[in-house]
N, C-alpha and C. Protein backbone atom coordinates (compact mmCIF):
# COMPACT_ATOMS: atom_id res chain seq x y z
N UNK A 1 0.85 -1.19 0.00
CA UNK A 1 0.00 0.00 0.00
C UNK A 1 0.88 1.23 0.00
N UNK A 2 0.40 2.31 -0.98
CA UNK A 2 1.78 3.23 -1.11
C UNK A 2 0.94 4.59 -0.31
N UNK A 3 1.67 5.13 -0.70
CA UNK A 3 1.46 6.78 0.54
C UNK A 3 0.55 7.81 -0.03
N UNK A 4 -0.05 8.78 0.19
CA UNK A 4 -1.05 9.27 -0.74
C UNK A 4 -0.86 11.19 -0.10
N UNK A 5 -0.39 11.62 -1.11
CA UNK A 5 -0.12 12.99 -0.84
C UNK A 5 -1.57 13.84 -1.80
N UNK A 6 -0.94 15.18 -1.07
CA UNK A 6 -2.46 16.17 -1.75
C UNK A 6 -2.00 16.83 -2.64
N UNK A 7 -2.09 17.22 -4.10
CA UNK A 7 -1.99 17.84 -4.94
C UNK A 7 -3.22 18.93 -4.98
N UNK A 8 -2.83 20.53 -4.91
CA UNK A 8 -3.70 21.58 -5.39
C UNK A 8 -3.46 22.19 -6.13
N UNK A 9 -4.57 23.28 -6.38
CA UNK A 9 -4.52 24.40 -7.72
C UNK A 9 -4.15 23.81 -8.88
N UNK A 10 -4.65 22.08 -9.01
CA UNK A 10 -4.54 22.05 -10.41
C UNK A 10 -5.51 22.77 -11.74
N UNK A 11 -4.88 22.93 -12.43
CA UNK A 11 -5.64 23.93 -13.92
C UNK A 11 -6.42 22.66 -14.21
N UNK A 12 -7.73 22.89 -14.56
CA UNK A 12 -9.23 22.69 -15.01
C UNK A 12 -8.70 21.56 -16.68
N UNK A 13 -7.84 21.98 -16.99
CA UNK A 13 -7.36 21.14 -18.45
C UNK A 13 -6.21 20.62 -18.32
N UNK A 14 -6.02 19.89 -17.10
CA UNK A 14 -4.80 19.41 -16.59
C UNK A 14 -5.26 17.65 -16.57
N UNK A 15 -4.95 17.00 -17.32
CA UNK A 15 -5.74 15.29 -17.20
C UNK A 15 -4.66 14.25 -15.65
N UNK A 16 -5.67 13.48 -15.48
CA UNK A 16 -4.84 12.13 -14.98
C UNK A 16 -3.78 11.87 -15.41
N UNK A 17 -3.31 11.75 -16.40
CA UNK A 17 -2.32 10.80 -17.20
C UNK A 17 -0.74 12.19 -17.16
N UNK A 18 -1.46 13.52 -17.03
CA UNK A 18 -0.72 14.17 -17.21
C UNK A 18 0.34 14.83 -15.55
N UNK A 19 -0.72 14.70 -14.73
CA UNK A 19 -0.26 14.36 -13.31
C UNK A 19 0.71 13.26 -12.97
N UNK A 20 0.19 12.12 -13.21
CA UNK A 20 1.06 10.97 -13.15
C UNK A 20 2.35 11.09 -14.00
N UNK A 21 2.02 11.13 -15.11
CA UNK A 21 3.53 12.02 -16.08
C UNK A 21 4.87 12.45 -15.15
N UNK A 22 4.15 13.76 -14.77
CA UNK A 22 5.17 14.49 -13.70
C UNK A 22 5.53 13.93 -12.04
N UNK A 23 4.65 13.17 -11.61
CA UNK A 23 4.84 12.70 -10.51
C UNK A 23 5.93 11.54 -10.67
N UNK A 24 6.00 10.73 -12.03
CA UNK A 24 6.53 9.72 -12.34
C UNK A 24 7.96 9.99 -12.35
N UNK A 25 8.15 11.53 -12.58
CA UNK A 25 9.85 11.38 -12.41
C UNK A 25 10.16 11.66 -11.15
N UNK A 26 9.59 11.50 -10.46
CA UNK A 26 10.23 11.02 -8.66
C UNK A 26 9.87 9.89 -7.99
N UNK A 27 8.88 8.92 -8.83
CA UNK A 27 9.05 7.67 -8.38
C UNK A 27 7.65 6.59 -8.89
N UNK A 28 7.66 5.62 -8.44
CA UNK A 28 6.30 5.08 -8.80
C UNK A 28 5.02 5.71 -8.81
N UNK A 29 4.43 5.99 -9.49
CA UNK A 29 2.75 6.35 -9.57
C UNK A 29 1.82 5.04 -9.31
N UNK A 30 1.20 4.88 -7.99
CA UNK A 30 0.57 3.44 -7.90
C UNK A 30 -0.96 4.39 -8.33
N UNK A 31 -1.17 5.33 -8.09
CA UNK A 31 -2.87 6.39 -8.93
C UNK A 31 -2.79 7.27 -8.83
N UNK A 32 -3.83 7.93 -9.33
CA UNK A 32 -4.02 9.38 -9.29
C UNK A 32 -5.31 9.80 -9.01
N UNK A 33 -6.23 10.20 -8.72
CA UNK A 33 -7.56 10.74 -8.13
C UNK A 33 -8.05 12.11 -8.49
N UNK A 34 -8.37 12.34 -9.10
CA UNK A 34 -8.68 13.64 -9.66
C UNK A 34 -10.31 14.17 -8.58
N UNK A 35 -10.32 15.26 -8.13
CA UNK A 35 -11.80 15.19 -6.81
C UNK A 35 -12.29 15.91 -7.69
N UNK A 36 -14.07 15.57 -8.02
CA UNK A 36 -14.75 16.04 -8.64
C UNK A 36 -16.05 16.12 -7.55
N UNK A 37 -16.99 17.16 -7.67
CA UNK A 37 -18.01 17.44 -7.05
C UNK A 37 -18.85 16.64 -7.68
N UNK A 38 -19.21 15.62 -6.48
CA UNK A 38 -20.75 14.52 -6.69
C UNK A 38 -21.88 15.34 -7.27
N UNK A 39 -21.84 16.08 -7.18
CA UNK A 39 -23.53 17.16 -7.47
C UNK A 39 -23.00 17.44 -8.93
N UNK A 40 -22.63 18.01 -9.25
CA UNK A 40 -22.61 18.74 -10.45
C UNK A 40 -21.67 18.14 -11.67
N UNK A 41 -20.61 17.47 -10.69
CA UNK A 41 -19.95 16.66 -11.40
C UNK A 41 -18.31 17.66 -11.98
N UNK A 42 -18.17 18.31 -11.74
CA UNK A 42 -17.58 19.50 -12.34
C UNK A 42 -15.99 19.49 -10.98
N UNK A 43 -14.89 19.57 -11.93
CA UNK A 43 -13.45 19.24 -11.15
C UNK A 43 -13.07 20.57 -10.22
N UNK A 44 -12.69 19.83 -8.94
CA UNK A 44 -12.39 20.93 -7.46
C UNK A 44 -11.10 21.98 -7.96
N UNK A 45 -10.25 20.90 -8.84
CA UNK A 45 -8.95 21.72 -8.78
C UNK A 45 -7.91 21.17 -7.73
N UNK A 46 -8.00 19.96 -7.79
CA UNK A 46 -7.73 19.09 -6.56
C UNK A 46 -7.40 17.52 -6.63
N UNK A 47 -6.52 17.07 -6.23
CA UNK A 47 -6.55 15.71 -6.54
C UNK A 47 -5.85 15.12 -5.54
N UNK A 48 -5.41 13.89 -5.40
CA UNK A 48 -4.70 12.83 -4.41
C UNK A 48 -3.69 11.82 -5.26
N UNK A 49 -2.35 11.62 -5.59
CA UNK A 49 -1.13 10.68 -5.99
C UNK A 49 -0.76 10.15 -4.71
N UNK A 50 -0.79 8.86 -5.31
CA UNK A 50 -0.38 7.72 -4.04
C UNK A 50 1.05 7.27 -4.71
N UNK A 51 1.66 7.56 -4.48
CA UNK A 51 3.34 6.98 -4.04
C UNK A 51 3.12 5.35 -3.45
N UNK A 52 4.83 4.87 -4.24
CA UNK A 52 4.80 3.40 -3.29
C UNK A 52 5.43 3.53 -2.13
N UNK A 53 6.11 4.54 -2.01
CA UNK A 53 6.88 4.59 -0.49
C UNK A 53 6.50 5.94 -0.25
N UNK A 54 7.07 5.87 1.10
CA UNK A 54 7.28 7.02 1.79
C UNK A 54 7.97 7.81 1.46
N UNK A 55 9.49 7.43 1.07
CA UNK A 55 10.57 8.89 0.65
C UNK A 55 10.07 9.04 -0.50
N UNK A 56 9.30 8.38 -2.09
CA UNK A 56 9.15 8.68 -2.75
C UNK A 56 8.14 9.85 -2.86
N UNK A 57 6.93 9.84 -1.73
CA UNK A 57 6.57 10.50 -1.08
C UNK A 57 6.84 11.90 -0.78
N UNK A 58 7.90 11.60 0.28
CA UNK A 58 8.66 12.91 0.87
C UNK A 58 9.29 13.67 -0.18
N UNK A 59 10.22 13.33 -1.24
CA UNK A 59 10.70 13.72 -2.48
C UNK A 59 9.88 14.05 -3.30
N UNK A 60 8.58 13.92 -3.88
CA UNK A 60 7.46 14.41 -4.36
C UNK A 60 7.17 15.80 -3.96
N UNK A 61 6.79 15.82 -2.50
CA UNK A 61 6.53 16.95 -2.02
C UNK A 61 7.44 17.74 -1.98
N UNK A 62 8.77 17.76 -1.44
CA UNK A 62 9.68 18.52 -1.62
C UNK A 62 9.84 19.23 -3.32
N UNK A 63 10.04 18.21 -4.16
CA UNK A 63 10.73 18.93 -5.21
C UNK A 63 9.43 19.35 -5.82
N UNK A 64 8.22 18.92 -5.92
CA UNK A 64 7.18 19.21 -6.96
C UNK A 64 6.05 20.06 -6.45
N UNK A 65 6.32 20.91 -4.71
CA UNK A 65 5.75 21.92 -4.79
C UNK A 65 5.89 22.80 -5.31
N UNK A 66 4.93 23.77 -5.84
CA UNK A 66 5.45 24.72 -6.45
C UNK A 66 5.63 24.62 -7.77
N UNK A 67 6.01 23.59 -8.28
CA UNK A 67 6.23 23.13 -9.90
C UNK A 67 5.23 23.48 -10.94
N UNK A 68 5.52 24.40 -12.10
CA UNK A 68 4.23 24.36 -13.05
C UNK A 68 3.37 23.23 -13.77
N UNK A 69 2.46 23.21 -13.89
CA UNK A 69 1.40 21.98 -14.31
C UNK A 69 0.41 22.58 -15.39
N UNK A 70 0.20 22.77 -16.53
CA UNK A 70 -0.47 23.18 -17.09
C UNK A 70 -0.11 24.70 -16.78
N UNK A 71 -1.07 25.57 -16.83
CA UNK A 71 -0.64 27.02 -16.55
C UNK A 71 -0.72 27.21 -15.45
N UNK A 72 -0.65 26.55 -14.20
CA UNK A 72 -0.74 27.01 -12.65
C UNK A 72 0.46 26.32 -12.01
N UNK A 73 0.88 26.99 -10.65
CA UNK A 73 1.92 26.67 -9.97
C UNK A 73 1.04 25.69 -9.01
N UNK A 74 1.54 24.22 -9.04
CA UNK A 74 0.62 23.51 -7.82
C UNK A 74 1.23 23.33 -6.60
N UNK A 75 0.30 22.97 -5.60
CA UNK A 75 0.79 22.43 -4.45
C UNK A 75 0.74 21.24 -4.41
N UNK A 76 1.87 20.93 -3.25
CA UNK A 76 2.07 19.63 -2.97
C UNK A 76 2.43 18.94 -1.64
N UNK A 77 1.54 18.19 -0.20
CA UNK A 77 1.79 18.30 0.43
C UNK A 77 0.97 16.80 1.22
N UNK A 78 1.37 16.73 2.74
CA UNK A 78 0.72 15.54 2.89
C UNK A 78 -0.94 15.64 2.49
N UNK A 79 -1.27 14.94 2.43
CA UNK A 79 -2.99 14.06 2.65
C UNK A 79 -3.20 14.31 3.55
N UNK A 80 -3.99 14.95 3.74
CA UNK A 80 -4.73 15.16 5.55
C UNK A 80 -5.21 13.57 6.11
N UNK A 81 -5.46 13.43 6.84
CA UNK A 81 -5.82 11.74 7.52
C UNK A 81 -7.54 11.74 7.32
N UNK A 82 -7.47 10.62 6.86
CA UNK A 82 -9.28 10.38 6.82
C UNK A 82 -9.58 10.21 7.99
N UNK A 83 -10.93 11.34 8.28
CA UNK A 83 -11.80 10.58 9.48
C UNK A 83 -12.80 10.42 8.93
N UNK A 84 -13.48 8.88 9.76
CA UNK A 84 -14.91 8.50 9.59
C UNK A 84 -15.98 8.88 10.26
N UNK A 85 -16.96 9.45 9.68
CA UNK A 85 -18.51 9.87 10.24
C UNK A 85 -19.19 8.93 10.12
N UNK A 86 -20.01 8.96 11.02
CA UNK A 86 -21.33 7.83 11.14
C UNK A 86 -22.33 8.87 10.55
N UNK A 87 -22.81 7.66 9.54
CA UNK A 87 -23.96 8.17 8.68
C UNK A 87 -25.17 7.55 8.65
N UNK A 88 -26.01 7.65 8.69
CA UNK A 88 -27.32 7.41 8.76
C UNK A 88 -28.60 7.65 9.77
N UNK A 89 -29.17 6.84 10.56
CA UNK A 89 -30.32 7.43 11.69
C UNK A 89 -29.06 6.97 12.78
N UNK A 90 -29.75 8.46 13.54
CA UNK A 90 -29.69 8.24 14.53
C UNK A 90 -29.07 6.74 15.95
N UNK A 91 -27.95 6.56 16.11
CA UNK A 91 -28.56 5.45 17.10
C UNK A 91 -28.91 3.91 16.83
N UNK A 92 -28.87 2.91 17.30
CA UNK A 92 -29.03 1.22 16.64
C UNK A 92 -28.18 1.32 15.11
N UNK A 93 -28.56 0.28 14.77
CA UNK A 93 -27.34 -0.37 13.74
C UNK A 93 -27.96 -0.34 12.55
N UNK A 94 -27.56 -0.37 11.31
CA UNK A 94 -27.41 0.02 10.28
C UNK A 94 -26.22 1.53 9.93
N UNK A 95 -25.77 1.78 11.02
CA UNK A 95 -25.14 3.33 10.28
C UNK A 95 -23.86 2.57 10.08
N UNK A 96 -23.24 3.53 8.46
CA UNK A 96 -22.17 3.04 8.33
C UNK A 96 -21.40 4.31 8.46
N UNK A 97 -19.97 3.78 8.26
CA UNK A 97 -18.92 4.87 7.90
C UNK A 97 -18.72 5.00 7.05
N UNK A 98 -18.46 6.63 6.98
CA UNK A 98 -18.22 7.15 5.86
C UNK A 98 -16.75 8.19 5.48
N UNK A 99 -15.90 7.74 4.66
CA UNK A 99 -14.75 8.58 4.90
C UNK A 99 -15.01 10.06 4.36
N UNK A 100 -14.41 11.15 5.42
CA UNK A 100 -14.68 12.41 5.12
C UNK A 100 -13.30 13.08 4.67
N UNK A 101 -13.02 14.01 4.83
CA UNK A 101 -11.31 14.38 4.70
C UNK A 101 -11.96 15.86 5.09
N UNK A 102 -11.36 16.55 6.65
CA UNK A 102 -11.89 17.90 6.92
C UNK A 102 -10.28 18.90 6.31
């Protein structure tokens, strides 16, 4: 299971394939995640690269903050930690979890 850093301010005409591209010259690309709004469907400007390690990781962030991507300077930094919300009624069983990212 590889490491999963936060990529921002990506440009709107910036693809998957083209993220991974650049992430690839600091180490394995195990995905890429592009966050799109469930409602409308329409891209945050935002995404998640999972690294197979950690330093590949750490070296990601270091050298490829800041780096141009299409016409914007992106960020690059840890993944905030998922927490899970309980979703559904109230109380007794059926609620599940749900991963959030605050």
């Amino acid at each position: 299971m590889g490491v999963e850093i936060y990529v921002g301010q990506i440009s709107g005409s910036v693809t998957e394939d083209e993220v991974k591209k650049l992430f690839s010259v600091v180490g394995t690309v195990e995905s890429v995640h592009m966050v799109v709004d469930p409602a409308s469907g329409e891209f945050r400007g935002c995404g998640y690269v999972r690294m197979s390690t950690d330093e590949e990781a750490r070296e990601a962030i270091d050298l490829l903050n800041g780096a141009k991507l299409g016409e914007r300077l992106i960020t690059v930094k840890n993944a905030p930690p998922k927490i899970f919300k309980k979703t559904g009624s109230s109380g007794g069983s059926g609620q599940r979890l749900k991963p959030t990212i605050s």
